[in-house]
N, C-alpha and C. Protein backbone atom coordinates (compact mmCIF):
# COMPACT_ATOMS: atom_id res chain seq x y z
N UNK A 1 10.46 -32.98 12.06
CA UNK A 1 9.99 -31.72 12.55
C UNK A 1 9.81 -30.76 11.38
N UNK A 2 8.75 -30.08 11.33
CA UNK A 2 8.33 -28.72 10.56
C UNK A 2 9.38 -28.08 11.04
N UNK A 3 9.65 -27.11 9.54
CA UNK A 3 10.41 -26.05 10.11
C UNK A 3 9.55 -24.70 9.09
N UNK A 4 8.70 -23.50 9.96
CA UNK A 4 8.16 -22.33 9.67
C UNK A 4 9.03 -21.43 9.30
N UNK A 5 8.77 -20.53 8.16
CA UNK A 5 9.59 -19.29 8.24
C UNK A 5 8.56 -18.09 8.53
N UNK A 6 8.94 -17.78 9.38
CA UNK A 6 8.27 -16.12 9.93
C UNK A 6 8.24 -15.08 8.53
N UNK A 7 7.40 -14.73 8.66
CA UNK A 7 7.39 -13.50 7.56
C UNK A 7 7.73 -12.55 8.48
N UNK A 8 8.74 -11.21 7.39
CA UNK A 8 9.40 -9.98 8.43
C UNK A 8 9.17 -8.97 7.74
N UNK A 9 8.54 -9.10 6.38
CA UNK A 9 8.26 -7.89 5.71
C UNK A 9 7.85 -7.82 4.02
N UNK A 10 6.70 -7.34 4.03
CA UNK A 10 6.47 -7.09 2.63
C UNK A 10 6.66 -5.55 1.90
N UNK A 11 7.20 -6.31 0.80
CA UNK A 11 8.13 -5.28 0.14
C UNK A 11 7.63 -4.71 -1.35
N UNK A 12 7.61 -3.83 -1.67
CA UNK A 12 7.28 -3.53 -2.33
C UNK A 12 7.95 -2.03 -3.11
N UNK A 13 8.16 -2.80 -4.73
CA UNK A 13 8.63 -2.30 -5.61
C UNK A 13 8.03 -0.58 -5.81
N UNK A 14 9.13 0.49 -5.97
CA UNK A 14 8.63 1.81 -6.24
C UNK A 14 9.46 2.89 -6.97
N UNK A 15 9.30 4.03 -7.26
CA UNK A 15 10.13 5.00 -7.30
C UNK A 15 10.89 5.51 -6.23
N UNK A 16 10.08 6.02 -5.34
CA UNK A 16 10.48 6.61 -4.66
C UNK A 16 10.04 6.18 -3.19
N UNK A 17 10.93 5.86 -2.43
CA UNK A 17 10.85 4.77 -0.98
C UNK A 17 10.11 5.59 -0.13
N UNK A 18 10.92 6.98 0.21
CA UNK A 18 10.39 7.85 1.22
C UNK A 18 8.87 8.32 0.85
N UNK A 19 8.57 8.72 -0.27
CA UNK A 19 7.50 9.06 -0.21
C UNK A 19 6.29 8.05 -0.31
N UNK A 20 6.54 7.02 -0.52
CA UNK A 20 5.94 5.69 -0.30
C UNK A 20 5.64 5.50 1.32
N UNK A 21 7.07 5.40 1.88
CA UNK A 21 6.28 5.42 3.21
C UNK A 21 5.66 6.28 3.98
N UNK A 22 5.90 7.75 3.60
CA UNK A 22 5.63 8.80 4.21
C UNK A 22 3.66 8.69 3.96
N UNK A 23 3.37 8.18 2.64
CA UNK A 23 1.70 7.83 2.26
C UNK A 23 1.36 6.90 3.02
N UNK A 24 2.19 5.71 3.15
CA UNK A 24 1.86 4.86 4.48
C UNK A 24 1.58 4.50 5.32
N UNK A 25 2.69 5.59 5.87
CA UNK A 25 2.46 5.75 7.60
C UNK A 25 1.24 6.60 7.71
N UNK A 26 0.59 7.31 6.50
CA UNK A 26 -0.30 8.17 6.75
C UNK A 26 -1.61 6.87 6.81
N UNK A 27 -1.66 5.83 6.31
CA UNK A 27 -2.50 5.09 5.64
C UNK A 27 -2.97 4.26 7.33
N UNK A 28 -1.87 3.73 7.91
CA UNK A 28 -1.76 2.73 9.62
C UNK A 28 -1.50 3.45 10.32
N UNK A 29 -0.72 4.34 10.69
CA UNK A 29 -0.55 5.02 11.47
C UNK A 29 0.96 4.19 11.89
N UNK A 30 1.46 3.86 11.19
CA UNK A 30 3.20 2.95 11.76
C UNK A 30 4.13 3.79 11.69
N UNK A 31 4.77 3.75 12.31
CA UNK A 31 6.12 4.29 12.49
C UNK A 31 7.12 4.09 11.36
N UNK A 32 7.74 4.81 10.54
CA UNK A 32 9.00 5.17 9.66
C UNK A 32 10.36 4.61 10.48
N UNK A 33 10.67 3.56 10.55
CA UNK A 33 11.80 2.93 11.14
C UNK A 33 13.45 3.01 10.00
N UNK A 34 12.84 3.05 9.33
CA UNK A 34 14.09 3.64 8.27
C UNK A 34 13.77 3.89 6.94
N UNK A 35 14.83 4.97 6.33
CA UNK A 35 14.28 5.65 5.03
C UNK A 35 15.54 6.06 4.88
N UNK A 36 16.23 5.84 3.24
CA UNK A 36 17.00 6.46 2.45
C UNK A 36 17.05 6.59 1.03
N UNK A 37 17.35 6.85 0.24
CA UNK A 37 16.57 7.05 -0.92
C UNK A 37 16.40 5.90 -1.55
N UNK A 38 16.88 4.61 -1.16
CA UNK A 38 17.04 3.17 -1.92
C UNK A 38 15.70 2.28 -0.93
N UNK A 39 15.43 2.47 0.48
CA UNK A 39 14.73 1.97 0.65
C UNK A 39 14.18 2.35 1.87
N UNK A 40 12.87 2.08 2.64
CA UNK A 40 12.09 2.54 3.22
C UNK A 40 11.32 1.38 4.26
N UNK A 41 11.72 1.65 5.41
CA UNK A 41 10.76 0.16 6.18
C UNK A 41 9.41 1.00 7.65
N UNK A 42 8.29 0.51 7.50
CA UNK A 42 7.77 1.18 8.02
C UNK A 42 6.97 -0.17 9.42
N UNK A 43 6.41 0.31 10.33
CA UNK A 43 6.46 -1.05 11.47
C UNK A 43 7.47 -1.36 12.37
N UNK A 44 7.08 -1.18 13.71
CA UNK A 44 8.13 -1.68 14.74
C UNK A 44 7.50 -3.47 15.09
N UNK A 45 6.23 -3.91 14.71
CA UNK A 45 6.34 -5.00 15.04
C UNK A 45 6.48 -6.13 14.14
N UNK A 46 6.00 -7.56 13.98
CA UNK A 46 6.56 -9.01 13.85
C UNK A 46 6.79 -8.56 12.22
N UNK A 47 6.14 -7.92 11.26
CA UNK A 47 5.99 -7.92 10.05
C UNK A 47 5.52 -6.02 9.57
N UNK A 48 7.16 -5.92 8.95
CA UNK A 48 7.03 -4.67 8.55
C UNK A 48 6.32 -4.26 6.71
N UNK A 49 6.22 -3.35 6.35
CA UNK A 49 5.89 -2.78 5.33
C UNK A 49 7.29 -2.22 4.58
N UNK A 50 7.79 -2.36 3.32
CA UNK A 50 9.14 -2.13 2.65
C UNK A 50 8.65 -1.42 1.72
N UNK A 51 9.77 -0.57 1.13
CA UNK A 51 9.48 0.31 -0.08
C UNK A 51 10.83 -0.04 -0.43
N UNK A 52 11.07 -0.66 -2.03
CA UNK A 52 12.88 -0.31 -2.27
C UNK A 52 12.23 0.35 -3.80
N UNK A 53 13.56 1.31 -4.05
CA UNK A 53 13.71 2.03 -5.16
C UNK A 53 13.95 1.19 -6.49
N UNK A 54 13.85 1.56 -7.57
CA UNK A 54 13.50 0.69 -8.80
C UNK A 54 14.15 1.27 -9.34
N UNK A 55 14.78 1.54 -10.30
CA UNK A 55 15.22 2.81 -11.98
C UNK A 55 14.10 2.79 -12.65
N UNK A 56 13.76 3.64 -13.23
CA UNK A 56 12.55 3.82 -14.40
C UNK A 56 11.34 3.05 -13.84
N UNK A 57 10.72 2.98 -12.48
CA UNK A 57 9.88 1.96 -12.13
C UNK A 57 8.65 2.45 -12.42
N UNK A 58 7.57 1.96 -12.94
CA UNK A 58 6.64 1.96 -13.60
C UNK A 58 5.34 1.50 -12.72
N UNK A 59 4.35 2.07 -12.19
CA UNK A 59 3.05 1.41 -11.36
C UNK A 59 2.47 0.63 -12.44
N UNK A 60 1.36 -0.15 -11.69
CA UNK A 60 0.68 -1.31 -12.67
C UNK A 60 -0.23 -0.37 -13.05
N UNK A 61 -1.08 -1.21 -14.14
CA UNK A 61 -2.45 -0.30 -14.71
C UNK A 61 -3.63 -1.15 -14.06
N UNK A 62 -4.35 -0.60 -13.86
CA UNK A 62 -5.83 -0.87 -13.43
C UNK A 62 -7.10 -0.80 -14.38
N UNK A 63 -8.17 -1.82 -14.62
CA UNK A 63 -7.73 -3.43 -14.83
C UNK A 63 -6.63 -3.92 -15.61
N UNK A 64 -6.32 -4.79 -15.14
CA UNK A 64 -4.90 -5.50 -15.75
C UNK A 64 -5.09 -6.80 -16.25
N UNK A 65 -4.83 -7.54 -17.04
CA UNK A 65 -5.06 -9.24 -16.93
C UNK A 65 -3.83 -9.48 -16.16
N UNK A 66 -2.63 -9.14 -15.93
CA UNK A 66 -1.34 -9.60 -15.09
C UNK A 66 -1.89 -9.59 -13.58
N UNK A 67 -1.26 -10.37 -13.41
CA UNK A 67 -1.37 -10.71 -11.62
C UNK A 67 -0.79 -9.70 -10.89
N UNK A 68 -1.53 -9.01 -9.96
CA UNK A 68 -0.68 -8.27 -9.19
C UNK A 68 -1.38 -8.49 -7.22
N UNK A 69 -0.11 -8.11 -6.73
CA UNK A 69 0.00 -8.26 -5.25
C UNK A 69 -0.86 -6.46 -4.58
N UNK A 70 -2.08 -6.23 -4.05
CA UNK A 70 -2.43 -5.48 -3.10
C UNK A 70 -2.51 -5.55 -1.89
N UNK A 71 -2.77 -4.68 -1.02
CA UNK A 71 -2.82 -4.69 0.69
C UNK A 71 -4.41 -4.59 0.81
N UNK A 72 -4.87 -5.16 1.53
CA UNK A 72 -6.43 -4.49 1.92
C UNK A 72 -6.17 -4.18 3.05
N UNK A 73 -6.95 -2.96 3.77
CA UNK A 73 -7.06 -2.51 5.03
C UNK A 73 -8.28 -2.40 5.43
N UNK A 74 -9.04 -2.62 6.52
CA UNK A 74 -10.24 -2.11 7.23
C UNK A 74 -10.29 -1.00 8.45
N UNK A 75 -11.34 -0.35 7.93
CA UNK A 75 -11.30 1.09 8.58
C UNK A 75 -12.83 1.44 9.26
N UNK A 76 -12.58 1.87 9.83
CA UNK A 76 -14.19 3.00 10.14
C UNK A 76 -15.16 2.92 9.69
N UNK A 77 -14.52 3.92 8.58
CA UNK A 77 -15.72 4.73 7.59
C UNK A 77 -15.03 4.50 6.53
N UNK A 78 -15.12 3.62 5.14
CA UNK A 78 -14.71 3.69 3.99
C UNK A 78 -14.79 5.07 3.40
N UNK A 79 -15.79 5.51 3.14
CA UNK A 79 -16.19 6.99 2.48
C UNK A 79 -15.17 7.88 3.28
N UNK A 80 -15.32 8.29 4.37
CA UNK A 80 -14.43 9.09 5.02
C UNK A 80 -12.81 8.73 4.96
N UNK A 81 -12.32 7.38 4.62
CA UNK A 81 -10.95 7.15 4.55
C UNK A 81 -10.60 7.87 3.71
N UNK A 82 -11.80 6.92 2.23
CA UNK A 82 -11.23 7.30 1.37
C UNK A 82 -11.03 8.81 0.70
N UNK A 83 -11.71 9.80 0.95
CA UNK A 83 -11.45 10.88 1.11
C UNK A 83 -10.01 11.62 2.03
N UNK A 84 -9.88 11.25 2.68
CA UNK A 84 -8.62 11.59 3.33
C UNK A 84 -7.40 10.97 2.80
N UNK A 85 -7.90 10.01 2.53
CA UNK A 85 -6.36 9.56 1.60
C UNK A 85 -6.44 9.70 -0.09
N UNK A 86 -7.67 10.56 -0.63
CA UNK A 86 -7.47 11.31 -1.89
C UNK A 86 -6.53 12.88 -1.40
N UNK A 87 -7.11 12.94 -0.40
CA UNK A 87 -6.11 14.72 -0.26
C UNK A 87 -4.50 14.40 0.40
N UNK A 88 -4.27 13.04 0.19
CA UNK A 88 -2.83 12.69 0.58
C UNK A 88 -2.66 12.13 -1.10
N UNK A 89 -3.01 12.00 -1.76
CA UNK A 89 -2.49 11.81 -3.15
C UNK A 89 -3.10 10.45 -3.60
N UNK A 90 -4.09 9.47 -3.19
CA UNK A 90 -4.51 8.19 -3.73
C UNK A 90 -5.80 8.61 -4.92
N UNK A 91 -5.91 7.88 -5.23
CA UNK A 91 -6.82 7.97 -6.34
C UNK A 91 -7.95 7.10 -6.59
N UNK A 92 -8.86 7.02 -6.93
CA UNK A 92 -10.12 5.84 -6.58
C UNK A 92 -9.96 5.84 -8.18
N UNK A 93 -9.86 4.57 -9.00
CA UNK A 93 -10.27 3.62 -10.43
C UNK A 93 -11.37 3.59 -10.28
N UNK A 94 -11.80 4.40 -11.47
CA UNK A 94 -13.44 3.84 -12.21
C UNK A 94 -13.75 2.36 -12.06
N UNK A 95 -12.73 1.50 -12.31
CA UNK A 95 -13.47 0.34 -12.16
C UNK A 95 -12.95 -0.36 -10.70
N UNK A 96 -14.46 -0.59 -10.11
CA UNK A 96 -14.55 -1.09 -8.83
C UNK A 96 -15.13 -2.31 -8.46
N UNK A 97 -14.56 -3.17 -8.39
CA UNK A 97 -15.42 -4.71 -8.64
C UNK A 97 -15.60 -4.94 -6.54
N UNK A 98 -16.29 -5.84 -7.02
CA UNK A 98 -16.66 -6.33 -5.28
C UNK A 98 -18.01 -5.59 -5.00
N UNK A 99 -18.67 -5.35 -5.53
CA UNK A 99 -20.17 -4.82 -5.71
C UNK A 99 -20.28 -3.92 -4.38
N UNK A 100 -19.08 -2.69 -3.72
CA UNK A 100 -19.84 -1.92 -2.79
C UNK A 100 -19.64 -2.82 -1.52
N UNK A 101 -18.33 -3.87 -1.70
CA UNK A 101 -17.74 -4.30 -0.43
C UNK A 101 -16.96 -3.95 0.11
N UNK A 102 -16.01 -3.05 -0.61
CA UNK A 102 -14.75 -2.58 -0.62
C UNK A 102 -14.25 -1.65 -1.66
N UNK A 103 -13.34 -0.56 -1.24
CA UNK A 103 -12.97 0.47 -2.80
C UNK A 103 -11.61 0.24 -2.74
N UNK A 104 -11.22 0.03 -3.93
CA UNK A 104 -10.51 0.41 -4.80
C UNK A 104 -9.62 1.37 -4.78
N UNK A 105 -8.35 1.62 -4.38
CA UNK A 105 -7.51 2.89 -4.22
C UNK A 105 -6.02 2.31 -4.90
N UNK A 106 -5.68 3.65 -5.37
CA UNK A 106 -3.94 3.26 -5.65
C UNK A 106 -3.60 4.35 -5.28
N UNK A 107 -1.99 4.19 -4.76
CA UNK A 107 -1.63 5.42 -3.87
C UNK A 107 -0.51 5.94 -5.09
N UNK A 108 0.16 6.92 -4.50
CA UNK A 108 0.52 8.01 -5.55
C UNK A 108 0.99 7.47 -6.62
N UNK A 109 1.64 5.93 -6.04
CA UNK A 109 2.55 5.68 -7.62
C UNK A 109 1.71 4.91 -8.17
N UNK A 110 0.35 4.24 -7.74
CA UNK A 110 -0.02 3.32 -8.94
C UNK A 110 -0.52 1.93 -7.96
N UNK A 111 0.48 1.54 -7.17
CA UNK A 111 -0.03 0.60 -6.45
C UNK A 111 -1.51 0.44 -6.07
N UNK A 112 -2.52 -0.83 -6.26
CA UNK A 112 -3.87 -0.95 -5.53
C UNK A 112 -4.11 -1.13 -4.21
N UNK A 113 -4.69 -1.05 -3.56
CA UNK A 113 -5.14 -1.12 -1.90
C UNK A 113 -6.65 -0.92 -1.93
N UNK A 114 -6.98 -1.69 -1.13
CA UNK A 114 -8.57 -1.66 -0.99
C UNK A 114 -8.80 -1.16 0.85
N UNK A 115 -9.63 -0.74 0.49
CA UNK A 115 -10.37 -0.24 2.01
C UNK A 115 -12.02 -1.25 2.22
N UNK A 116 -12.05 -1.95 3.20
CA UNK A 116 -13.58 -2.36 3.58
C UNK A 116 -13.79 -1.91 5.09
N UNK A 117 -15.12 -1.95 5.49
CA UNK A 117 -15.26 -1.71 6.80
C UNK A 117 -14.62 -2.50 7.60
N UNK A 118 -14.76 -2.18 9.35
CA UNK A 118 -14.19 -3.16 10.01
C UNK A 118 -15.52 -4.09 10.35
């Protein structure tokens, strides 16, 4: 017999937990299920979103040759997201690969996330 492991949450390295999720929840619309200054879980269902605190934690740089882990989300209106989540603190990188399939965002600390249509 197979035996599966359920995924329950992706986690992700930060400064600061609360305000990680607080950009978050702004990002899905999920619920803040717990927050203290060490760590942050956002999602009531099968697979939540994590923030834990780091010392001296450092965002990646954009382009990078190192491997790094992003979220993509699909939305609406790309243009219109992404505007709303520049006046919540994300930032759009000059460099945008995927030729106008998807943008490019990192949220306050650095992390990437892409937005495409639905």
């Amino acid at each position: 017999m197979t035996v599966h492991a359920n995924l329950a949450a992706i986690t992700i390295d930060c400064a600061s937990p609360t305000v990680m999720a607080e950009f978050y929840r702004e990002v899905t619309g999920w619920k803040i299920t717990h927050a203290d200054e060490d760590s942050a879980y956002l999602g009531e269902g099968s697979i939540q979103l994590a923030f834990q605190r780091i010392a001296d934690y450092a965002g990646p740089s954009w382009p990078d040759t190192g491997k790094h882990a992003h979220l993509d989300f699909t939305v609406a209106d790309v243009k219109t997201e992404t505007e709303r989540l520049r006046t919540l603190g994300a930032t759009v990188p000059e460099f945008q690969p995927g030729q106008g399939q998807w943008t490019v965002l990192a949220d306050p600390e650095g992390h990437l996330f892409c937005l495409a249509a639905a």
